[in-house]
C-alpha atoms as a PDB file:
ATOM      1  CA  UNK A   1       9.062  74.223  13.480  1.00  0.00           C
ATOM      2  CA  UNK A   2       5.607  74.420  14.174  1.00  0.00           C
ATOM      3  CA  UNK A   3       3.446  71.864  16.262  1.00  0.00           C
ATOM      4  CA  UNK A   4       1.826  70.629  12.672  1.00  0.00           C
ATOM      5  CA  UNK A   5       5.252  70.302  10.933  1.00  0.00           C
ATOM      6  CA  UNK A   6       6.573  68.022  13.965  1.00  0.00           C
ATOM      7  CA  UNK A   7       3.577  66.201  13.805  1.00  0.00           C
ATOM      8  CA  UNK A   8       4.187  65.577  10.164  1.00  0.00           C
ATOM      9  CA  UNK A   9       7.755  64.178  11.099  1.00  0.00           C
ATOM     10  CA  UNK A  10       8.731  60.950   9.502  1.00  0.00           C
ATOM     11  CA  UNK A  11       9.777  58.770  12.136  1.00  0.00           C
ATOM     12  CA  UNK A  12      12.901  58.179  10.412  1.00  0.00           C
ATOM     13  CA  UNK A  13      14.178  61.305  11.264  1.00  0.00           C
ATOM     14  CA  UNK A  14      14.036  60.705  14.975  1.00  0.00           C
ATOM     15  CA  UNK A  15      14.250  57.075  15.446  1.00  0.00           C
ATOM     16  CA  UNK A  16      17.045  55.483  17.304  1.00  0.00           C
ATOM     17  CA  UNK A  17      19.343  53.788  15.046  1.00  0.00           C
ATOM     18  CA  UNK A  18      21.721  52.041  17.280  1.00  0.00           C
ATOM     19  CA  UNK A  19      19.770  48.998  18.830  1.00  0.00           C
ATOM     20  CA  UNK A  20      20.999  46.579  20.867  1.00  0.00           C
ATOM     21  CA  UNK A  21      19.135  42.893  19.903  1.00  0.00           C
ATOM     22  CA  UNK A  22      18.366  39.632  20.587  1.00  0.00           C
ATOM     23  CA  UNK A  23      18.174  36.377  18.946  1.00  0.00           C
ATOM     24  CA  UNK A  24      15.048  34.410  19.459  1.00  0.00           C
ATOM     25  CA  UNK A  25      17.233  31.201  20.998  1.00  0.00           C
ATOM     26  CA  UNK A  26      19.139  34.603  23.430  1.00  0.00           C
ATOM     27  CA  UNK A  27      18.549  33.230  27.254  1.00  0.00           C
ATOM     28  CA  UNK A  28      16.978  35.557  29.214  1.00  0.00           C
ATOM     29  CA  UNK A  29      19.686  36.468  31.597  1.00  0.00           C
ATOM     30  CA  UNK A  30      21.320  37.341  28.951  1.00  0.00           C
ATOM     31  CA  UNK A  31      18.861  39.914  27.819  1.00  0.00           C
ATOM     32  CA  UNK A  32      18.352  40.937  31.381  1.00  0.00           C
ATOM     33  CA  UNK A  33      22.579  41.704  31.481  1.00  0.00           C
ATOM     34  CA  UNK A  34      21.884  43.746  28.126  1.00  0.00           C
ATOM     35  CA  UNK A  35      18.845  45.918  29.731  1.00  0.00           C
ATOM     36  CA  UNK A  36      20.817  46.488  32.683  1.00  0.00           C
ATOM     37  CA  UNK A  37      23.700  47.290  31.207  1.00  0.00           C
ATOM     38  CA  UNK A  38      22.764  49.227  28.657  1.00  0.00           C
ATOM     39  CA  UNK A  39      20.038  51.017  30.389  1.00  0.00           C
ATOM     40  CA  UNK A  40      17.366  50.639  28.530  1.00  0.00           C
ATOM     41  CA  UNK A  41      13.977  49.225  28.289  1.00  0.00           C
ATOM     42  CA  UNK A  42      13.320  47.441  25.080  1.00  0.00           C
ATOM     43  CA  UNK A  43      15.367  45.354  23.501  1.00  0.00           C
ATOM     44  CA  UNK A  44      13.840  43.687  19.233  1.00  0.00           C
ATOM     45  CA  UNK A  45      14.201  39.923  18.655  1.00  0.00           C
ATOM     46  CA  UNK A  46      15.074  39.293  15.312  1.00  0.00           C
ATOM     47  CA  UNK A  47      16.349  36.132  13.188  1.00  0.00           C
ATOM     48  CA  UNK A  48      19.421  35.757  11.498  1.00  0.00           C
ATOM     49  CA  UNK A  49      18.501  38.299   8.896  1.00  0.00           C
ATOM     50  CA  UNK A  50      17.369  41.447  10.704  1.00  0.00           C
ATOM     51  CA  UNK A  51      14.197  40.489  10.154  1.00  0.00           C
ATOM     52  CA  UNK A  52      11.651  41.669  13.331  1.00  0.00           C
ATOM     53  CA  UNK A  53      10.250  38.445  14.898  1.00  0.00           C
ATOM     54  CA  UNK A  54       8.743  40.366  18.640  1.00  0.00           C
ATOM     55  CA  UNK A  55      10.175  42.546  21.526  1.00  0.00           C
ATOM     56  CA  UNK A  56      11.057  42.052  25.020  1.00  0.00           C
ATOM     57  CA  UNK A  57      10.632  44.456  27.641  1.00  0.00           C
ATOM     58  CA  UNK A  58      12.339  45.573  31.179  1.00  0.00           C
ATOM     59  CA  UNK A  59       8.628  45.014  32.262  1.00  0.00           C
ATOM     60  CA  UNK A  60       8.209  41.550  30.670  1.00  0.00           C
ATOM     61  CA  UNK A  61      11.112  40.294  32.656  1.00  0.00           C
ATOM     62  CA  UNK A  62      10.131  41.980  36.286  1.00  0.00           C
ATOM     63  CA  UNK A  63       6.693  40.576  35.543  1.00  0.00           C
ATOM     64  CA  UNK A  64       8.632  36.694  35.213  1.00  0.00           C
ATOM     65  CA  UNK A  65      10.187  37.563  38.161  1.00  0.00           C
ATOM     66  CA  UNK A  66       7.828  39.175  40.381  1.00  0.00           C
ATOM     67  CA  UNK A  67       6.079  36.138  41.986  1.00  0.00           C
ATOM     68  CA  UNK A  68       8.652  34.728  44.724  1.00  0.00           C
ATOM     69  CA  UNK A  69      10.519  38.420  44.677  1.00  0.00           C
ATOM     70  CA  UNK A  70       7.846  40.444  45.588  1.00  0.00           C
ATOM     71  CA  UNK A  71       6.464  38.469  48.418  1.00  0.00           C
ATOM     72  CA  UNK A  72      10.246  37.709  49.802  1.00  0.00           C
ATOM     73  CA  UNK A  73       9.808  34.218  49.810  1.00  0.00           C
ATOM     74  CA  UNK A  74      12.747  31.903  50.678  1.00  0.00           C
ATOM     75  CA  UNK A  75      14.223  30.946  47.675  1.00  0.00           C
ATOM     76  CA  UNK A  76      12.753  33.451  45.303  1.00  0.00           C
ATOM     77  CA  UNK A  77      16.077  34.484  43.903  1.00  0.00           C
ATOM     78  CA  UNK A  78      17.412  30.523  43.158  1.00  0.00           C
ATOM     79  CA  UNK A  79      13.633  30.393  41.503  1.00  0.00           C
ATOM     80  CA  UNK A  80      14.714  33.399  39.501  1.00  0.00           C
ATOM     81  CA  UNK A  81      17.859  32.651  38.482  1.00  0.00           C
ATOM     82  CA  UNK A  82      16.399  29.060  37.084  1.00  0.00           C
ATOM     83  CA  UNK A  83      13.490  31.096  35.651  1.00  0.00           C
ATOM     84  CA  UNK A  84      16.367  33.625  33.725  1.00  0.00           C
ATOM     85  CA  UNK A  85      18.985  30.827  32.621  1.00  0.00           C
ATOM     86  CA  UNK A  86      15.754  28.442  31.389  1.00  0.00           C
ATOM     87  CA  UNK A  87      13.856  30.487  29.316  1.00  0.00           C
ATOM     88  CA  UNK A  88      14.826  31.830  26.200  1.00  0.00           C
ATOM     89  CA  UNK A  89      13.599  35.023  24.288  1.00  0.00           C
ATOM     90  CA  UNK A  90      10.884  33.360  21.888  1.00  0.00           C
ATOM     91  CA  UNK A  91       9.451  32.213  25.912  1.00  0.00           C
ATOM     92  CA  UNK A  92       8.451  35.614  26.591  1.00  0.00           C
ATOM     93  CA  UNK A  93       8.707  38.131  23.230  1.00  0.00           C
ATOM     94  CA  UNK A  94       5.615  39.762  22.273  1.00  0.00           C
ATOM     95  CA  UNK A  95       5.628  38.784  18.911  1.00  0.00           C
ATOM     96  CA  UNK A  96       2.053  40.878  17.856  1.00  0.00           C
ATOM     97  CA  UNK A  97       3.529  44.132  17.627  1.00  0.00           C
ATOM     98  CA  UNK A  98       2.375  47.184  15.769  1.00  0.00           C
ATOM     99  CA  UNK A  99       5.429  47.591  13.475  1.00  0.00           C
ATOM    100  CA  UNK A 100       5.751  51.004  11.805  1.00  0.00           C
ATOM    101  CA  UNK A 101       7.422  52.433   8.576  1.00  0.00           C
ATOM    102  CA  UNK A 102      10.199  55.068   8.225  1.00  0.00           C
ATOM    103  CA  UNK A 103       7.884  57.226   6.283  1.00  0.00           C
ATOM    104  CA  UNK A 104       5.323  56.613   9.393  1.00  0.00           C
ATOM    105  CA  UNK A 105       4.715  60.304  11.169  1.00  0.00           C
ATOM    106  CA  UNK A 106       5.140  61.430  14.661  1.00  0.00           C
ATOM    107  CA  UNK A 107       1.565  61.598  14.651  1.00  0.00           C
ATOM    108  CA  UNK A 108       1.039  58.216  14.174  1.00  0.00           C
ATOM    109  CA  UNK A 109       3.493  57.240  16.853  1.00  0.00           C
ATOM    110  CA  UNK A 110       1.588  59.546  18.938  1.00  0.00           C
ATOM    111  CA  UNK A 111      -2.018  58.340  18.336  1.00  0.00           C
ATOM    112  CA  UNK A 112      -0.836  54.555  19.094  1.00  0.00           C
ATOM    113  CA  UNK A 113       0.922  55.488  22.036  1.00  0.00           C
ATOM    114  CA  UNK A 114      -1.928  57.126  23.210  1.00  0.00           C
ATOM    115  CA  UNK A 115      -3.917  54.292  22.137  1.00  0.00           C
ATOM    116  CA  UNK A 116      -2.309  51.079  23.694  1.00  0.00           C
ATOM    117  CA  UNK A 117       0.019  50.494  26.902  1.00  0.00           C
ATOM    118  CA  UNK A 118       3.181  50.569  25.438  1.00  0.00           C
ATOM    119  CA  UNK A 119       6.340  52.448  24.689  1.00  0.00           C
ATOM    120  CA  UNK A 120       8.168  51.201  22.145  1.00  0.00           C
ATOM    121  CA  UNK A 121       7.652  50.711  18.495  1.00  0.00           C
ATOM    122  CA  UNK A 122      10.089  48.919  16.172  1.00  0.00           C
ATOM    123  CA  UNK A 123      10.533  50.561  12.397  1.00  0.00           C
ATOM    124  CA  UNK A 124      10.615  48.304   9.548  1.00  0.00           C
ATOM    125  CA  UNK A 125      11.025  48.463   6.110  1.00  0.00           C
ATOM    126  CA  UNK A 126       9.336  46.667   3.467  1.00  0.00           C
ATOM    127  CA  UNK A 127      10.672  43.511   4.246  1.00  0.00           C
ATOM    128  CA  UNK A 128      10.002  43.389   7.712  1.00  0.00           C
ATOM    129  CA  UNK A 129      14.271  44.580   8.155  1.00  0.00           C
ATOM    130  CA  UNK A 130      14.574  46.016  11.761  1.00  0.00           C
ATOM    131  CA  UNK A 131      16.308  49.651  11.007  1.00  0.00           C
ATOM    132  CA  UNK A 132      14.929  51.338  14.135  1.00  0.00           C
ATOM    133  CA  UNK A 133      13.080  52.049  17.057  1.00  0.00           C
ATOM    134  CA  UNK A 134      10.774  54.725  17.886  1.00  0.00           C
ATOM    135  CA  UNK A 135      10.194  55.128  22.305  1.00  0.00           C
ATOM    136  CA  UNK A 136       8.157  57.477  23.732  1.00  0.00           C
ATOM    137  CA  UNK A 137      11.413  59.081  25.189  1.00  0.00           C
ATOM    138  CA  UNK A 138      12.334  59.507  21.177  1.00  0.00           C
ATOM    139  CA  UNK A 139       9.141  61.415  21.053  1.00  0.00           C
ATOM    140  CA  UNK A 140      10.132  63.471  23.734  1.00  0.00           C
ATOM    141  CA  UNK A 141      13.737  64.380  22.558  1.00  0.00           C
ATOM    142  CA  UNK A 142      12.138  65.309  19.303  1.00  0.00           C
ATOM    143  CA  UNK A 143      10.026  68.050  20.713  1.00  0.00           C
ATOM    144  CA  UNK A 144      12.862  69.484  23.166  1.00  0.00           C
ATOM    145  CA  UNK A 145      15.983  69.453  21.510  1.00  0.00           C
ATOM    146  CA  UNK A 146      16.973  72.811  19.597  1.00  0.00           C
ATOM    147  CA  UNK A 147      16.756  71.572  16.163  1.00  0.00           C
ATOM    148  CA  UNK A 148      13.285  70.637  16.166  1.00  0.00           C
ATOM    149  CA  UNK A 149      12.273  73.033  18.790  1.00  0.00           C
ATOM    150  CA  UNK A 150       8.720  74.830  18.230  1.00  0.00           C
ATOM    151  CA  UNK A 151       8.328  78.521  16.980  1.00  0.00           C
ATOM    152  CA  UNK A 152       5.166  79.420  18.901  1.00  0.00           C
END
């Protein structure tokens, strides 16, 4: 494939699929467990229906943590584990996301990427359904695996 066609991509050729998510009443240590665990970075809030309510990030939760940890006050990890078991994932979600569509391009993904400072964007259909996630490490498999390698 060319550089254009890849470009031209619909996302829903690439996205991941397989997402791990939270409830918006999820504790936080419990989404911490899942990010850990799983090894990822971003893990979709969503309601009983699949529909996309906001997103929660490894980042989010070091940045809730970061005040007693980082100066290695006494205490900081008793504050943190209170912080993590008292807060739940509505608390700290961002819940004005740029959402995109399956039939959304790689370009796209590409130009709001470049545009904002973040690395995740959650696919939904028409009815705001969650059915994927695009990360800028999706990007990156796209244009280095075999099957969508370039022909230059």
């Amino acid at each position: 494939m060319t550089q254009q066609e890849l470009l031209k991509m619909p996302v829903k050729l690439f996205m991941t699929t397989e997402l791990y998510v939270a409830q918006k009443d999820t504790i936080m240590k419990e989404i911490n467990i899942i990010l850990e665990r799983e090894n990822i970075h971003h893990l979709p809030v969503v309601d009983e229906d699949n529909k996309f309510l906001g997103i929660i990030s490894k980042s989010d939760i070091l940045l809730l943590l970061d005040w007693g940890t980082k100066k290695n006050l006494p205490g900081a990890d008793r504050k943190n584990v209170f912080l993590l078991t008292s807060n739940l994932a509505v608390d700290l979600m961002e819940s004005n996301v740029i959402t995109l569509s399956p039939e959304d391009t790689a370009e796209r993904c590409v130009q709001i990427f470049r545009e904002n400072y973040f690395h995740a964007l959650p696919v939904v259909d028409e009815n705001g359904i969650l059915i994927g996630l695009v990360t800028t490490y999706d990007l990156l498999m796209m244009a280095y695996t075999p099957q969508f390698q370039l022909n230059m």
